[in-house]
N, C-alpha and C. Protein backbone atom coordinates (compact mmCIF):
# COMPACT_ATOMS: atom_id res chain seq x y z
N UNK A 1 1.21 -9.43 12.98
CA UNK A 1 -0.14 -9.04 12.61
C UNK A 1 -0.23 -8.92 11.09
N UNK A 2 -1.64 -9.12 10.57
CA UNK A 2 -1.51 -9.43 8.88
C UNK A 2 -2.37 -8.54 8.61
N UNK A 3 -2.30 -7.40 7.92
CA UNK A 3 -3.73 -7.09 7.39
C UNK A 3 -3.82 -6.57 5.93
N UNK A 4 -5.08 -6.84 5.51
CA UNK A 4 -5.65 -6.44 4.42
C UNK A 4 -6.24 -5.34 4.19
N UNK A 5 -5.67 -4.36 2.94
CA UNK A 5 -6.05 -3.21 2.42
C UNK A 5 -7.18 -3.36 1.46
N UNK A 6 -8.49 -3.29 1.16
CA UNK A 6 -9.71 -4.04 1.01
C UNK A 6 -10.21 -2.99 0.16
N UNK A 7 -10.15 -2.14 -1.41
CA UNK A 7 -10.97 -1.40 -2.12
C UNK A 7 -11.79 -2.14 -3.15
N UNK A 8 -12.75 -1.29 -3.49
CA UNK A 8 -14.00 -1.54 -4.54
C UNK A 8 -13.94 -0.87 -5.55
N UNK A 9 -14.53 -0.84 -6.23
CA UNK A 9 -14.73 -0.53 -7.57
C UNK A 9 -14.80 0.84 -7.65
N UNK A 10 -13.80 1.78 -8.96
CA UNK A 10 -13.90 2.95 -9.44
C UNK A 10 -12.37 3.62 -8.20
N UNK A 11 -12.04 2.88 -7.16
CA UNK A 11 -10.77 3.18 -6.80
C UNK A 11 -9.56 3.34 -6.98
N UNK A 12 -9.48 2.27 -8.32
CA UNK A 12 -8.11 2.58 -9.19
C UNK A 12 -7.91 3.96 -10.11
N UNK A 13 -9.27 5.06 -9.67
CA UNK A 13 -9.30 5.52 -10.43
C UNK A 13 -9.11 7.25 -9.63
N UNK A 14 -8.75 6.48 -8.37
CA UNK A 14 -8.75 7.76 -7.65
C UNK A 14 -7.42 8.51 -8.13
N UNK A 15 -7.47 10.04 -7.70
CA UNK A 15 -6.47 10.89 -8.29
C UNK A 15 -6.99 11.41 -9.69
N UNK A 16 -8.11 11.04 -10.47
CA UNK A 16 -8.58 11.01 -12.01
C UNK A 16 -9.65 11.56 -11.37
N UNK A 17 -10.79 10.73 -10.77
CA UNK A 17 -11.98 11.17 -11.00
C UNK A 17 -12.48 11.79 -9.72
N UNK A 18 -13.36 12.56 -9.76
CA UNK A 18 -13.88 13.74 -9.10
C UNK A 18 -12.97 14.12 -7.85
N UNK A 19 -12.29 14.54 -8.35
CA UNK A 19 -11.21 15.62 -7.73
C UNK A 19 -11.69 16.14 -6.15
N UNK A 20 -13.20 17.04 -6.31
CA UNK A 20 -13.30 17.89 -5.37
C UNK A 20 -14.17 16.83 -4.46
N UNK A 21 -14.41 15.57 -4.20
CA UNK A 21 -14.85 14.46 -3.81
C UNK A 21 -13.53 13.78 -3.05
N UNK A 22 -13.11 12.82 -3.78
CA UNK A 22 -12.06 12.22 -3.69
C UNK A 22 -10.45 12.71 -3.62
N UNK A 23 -10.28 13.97 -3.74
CA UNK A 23 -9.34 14.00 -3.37
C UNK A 23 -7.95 13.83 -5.00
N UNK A 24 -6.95 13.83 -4.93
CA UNK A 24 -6.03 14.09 -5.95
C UNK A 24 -4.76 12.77 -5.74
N UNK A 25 -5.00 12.66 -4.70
CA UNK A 25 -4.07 11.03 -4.34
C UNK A 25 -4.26 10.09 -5.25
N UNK A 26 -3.74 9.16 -5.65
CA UNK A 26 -3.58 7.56 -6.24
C UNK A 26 -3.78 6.98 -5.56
N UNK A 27 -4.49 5.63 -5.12
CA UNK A 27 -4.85 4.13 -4.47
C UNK A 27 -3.06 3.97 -4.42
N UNK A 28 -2.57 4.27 -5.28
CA UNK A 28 -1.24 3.96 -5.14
C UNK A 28 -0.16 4.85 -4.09
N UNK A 29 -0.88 6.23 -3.92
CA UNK A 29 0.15 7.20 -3.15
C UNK A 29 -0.60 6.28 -1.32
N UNK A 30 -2.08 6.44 -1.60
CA UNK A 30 -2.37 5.82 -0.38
C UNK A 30 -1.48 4.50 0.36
N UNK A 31 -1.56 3.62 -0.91
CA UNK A 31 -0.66 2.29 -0.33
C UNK A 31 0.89 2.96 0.25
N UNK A 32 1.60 3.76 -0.61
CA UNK A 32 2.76 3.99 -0.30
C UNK A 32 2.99 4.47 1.59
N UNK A 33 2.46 5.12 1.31
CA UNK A 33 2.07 6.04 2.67
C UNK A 33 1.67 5.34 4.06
N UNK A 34 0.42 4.07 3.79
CA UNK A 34 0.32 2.70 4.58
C UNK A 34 1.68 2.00 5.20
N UNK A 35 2.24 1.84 4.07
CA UNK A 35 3.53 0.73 3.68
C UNK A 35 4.86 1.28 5.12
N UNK A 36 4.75 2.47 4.81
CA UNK A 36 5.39 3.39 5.58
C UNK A 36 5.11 3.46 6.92
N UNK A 37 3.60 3.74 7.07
CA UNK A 37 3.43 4.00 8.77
C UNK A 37 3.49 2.23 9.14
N UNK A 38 3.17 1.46 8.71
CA UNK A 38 3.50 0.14 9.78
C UNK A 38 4.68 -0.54 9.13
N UNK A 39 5.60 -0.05 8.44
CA UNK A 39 6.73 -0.58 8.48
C UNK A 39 7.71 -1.01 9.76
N UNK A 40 7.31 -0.30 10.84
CA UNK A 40 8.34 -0.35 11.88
C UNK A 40 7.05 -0.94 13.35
N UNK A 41 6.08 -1.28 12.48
CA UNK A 41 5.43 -2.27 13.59
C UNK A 41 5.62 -3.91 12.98
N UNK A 42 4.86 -4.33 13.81
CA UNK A 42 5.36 -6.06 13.38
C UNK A 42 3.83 -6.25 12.49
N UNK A 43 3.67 -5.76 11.18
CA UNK A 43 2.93 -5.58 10.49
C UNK A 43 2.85 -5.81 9.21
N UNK A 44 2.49 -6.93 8.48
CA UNK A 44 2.18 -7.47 7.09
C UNK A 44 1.14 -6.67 6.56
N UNK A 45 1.21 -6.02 5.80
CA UNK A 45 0.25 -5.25 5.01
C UNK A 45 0.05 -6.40 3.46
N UNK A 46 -0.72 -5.68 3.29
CA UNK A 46 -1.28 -6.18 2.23
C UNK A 46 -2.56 -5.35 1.34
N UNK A 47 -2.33 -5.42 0.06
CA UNK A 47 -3.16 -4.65 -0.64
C UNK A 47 -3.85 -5.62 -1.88
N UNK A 48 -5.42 -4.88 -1.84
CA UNK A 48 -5.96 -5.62 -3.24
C UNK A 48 -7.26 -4.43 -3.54
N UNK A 49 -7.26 -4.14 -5.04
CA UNK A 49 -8.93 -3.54 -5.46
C UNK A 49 -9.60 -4.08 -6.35
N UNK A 50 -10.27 -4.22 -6.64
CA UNK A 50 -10.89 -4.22 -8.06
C UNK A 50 -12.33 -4.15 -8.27
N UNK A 51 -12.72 -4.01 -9.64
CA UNK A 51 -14.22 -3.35 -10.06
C UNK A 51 -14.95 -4.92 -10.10
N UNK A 52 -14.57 -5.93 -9.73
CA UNK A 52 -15.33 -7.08 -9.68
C UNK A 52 -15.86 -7.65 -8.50
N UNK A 53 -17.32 -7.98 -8.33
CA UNK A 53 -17.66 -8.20 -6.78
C UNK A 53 -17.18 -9.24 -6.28
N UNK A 54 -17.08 -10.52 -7.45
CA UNK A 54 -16.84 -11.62 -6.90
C UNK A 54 -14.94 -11.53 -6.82
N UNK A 55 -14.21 -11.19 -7.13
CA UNK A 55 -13.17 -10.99 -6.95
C UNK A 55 -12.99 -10.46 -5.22
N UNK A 56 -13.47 -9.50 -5.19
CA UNK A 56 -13.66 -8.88 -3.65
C UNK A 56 -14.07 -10.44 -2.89
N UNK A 57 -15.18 -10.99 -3.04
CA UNK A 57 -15.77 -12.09 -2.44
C UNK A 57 -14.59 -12.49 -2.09
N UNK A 58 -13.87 -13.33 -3.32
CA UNK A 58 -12.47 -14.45 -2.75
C UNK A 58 -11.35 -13.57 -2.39
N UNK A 59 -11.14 -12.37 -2.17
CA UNK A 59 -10.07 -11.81 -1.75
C UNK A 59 -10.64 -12.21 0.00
N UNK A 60 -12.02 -11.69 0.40
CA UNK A 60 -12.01 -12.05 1.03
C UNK A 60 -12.05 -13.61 2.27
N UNK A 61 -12.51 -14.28 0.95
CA UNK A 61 -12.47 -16.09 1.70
C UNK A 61 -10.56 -16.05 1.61
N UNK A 62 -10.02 -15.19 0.70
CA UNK A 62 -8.22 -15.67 0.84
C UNK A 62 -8.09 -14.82 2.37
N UNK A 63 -8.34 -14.18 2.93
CA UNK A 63 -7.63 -13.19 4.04
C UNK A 63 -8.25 -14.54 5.05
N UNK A 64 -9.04 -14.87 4.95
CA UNK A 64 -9.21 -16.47 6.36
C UNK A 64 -8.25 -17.52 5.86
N UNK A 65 -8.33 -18.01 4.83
CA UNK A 65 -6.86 -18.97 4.47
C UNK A 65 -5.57 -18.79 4.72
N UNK A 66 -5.43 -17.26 5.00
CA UNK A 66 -4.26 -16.33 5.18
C UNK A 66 -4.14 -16.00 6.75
N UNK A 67 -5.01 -16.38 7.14
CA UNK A 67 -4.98 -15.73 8.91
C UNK A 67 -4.84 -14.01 8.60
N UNK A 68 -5.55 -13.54 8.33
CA UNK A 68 -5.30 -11.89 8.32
C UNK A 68 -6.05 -12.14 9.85
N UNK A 69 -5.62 -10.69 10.06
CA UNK A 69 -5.90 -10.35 11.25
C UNK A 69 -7.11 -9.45 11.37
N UNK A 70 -7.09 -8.26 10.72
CA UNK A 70 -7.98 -7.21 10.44
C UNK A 70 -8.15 -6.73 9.16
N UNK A 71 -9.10 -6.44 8.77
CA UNK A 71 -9.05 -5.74 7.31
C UNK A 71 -9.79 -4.59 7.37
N UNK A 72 -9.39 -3.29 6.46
CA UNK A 72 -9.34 -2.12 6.14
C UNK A 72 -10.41 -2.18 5.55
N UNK A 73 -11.51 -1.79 5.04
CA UNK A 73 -12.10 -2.18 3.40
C UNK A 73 -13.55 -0.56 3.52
N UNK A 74 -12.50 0.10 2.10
CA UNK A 74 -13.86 0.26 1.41
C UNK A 74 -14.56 0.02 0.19
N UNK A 75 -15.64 -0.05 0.44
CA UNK A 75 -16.25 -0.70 -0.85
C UNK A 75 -17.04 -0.67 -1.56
N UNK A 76 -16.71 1.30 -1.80
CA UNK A 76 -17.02 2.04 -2.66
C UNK A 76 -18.08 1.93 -2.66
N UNK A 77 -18.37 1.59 -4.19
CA UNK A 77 -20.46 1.69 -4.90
C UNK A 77 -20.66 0.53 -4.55
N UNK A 78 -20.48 -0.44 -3.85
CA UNK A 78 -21.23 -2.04 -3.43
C UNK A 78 -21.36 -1.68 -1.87
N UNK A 79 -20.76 -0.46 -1.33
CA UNK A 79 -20.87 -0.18 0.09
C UNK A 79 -22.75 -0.32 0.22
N UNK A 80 -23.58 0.27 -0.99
CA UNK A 80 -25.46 0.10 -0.89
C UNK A 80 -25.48 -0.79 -1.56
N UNK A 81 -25.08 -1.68 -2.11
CA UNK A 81 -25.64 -2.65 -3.10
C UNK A 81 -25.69 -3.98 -2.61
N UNK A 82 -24.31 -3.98 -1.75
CA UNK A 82 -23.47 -5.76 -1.43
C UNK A 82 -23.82 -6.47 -0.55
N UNK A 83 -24.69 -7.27 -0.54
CA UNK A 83 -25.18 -8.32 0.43
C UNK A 83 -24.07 -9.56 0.54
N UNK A 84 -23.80 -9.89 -0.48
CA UNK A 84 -22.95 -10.81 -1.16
C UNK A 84 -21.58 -10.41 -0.24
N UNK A 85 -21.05 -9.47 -0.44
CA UNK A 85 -20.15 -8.77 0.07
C UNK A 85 -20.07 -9.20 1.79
N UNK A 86 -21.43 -8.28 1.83
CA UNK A 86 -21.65 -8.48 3.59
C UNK A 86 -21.32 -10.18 4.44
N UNK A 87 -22.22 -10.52 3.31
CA UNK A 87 -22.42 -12.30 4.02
C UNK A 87 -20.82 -12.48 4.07
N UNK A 88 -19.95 -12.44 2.96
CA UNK A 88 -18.55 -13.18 3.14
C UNK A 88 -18.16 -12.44 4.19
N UNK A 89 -18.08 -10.81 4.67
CA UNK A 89 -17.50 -10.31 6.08
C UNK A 89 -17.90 -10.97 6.84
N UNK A 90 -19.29 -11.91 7.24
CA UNK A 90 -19.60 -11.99 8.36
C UNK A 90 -19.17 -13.92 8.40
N UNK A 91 -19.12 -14.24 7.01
CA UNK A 91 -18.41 -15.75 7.04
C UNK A 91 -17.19 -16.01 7.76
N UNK A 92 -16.03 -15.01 7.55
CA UNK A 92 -15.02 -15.24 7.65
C UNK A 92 -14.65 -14.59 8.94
N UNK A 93 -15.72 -13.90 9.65
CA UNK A 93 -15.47 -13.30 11.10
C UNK A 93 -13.73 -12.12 11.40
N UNK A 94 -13.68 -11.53 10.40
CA UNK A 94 -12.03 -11.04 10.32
C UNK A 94 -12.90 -9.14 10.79
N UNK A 95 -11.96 -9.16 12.06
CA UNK A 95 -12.51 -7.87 12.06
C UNK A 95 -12.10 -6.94 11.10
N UNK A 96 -13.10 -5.76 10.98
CA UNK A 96 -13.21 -4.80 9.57
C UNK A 96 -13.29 -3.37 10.41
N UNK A 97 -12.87 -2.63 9.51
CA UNK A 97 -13.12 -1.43 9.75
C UNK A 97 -13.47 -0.75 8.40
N UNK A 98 -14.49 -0.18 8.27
CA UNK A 98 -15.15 0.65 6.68
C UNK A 98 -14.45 1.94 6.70
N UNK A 99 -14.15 1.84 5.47
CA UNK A 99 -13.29 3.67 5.64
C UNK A 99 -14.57 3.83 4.10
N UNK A 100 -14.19 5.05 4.06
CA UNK A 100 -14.99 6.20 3.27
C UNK A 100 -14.39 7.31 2.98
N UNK A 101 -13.80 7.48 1.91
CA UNK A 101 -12.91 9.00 1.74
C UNK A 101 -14.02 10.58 1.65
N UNK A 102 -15.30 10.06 1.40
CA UNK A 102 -16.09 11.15 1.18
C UNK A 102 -16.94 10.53 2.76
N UNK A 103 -17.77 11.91 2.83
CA UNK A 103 -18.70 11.62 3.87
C UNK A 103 -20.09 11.23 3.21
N UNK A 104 -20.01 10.07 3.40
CA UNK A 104 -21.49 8.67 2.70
C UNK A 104 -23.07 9.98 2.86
N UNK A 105 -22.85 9.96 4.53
CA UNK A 105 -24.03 10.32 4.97
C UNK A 105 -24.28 11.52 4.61
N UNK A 106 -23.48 12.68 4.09
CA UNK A 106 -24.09 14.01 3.50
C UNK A 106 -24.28 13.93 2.07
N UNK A 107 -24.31 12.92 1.38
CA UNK A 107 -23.90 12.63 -0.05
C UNK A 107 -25.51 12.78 -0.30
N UNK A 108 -25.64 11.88 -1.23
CA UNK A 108 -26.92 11.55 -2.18
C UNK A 108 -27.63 10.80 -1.48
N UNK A 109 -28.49 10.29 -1.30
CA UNK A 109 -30.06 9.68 -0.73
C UNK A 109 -29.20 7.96 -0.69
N UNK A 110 -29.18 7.83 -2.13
CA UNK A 110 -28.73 6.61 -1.74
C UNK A 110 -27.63 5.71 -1.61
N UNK A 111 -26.68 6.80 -0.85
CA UNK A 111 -25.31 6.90 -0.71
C UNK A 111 -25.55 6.59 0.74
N UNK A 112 -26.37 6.70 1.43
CA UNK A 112 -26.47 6.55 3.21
C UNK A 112 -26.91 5.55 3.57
N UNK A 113 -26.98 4.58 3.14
CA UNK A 113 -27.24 3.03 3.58
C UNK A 113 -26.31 2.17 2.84
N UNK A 114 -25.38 2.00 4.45
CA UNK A 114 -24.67 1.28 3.88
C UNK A 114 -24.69 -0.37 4.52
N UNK A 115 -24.34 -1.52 3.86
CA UNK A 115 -24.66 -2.63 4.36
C UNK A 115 -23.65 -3.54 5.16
N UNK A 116 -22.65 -2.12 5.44
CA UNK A 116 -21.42 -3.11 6.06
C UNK A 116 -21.25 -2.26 8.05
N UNK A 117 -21.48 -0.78 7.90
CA UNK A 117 -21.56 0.04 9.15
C UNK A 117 -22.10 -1.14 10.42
N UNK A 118 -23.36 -1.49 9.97
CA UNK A 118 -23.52 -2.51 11.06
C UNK A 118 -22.63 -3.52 11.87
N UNK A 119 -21.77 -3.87 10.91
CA UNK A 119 -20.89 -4.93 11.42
C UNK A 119 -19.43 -4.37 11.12
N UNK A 120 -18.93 -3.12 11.21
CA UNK A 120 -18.02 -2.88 11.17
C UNK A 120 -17.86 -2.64 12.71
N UNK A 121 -16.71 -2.73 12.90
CA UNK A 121 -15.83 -2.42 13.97
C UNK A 121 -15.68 -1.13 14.29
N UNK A 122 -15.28 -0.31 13.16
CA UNK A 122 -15.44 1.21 13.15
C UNK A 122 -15.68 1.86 12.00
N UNK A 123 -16.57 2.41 11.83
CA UNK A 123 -16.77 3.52 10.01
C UNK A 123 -15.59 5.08 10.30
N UNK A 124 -15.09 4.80 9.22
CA UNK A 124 -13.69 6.50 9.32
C UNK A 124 -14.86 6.87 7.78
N UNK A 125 -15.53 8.29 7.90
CA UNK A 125 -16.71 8.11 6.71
C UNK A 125 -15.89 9.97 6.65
N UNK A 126 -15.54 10.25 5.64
CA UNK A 126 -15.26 11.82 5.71
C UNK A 126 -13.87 12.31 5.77
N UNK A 127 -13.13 11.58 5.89
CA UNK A 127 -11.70 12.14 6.26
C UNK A 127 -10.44 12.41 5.12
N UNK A 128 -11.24 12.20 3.73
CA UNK A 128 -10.57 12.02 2.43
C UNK A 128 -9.45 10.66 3.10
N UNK A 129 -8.42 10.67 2.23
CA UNK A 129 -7.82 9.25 2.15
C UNK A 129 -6.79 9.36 3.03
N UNK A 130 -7.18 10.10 4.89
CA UNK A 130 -6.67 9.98 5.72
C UNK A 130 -7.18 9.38 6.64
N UNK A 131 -8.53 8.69 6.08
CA UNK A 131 -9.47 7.62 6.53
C UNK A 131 -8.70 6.34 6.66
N UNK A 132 -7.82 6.20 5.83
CA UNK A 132 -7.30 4.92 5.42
C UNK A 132 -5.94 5.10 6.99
N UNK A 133 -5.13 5.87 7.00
CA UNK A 133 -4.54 6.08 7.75
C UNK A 133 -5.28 5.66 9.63
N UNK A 134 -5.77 6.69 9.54
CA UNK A 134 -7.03 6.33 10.71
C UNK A 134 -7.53 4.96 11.63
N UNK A 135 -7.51 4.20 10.02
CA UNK A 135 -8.00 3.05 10.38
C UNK A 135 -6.63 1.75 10.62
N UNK A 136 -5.46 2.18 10.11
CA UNK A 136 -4.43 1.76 10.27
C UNK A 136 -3.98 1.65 11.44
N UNK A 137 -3.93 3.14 11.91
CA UNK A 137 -3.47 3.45 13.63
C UNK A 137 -4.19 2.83 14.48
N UNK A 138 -5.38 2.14 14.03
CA UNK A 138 -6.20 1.90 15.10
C UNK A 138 -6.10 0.48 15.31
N UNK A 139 -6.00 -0.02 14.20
CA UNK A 139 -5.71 -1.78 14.07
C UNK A 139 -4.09 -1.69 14.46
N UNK A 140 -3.14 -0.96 14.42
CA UNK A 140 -1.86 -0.94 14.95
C UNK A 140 -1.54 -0.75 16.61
N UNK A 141 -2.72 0.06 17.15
CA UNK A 141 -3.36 -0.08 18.59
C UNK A 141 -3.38 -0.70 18.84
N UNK A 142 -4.34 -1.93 18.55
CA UNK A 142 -4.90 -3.30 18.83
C UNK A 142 -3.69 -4.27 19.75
N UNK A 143 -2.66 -3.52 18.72
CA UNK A 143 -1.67 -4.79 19.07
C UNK A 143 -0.52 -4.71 20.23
């Protein structure tokens, strides 16, 4: 099984910025921690972030060239913005699951529409960056 670890923009920055939000972890303690729980399944992980949309775009046209299996993905501040985003999830048909380290829906007004929930497989929205975990166990289910 192959899957993709899928962040957006302002994630490299977790552990730095807003603390009582996000939590005190690194994108990097998260990966470590991933790396770990499906090490001893028959499980290719894989990780990518960045603050560029179109980068996200071809990460995602690479996970269909790649045969991924499932992908993880949150995607941060393009979670209300990304149409662009959306269309390539729904091009490449790779099931998704949306994680959310904060809870979207108690946030700000326009923090609660998001353009991927519809076609996710499952939203983990609230669980700080044990969301990511969550969504691991569950695509490790699958199999």
């Amino acid at each position: 099984m192959k899957v993709l670890v899928l962040n957006g923009p302002n994630l490299n920055l977790l552990g730095l910025r807003e603390e009582e939000i996000y939590g005190s972890e690194s994108l990097q303690d998260i990966e470590v921690r991933l790396k770990k729980i499906s090490k001893d399944s028959n499980c290719i992980i894989n990780f990518y972030q960045s603050n560029a949309e179109h980068e996200l775009i071809e990460s995602i046209h690479n996970a269909y060239r790649e045969k991924v299996d499932y992908i993880i993905f949150n995607p941060a501040g393009y979670t209300h913005t990304s149409v662009a985003l959306r269309d390539a999830i729904l091009a490449v048909k790779i099931p998704f699951y949306e994680v959310h380290i904060s809870d979207i829906r108690s946030r700000e007004e326009f923090r609660k529409k998001s353009y991927f929930s519809d076609i996710a497989e499952e939203v983990i929205s609230g669980h700080g960056t044990l969301g990511y975990d969550k969504a691991l166990s569950i695509v490790l289910n699958k199999d």
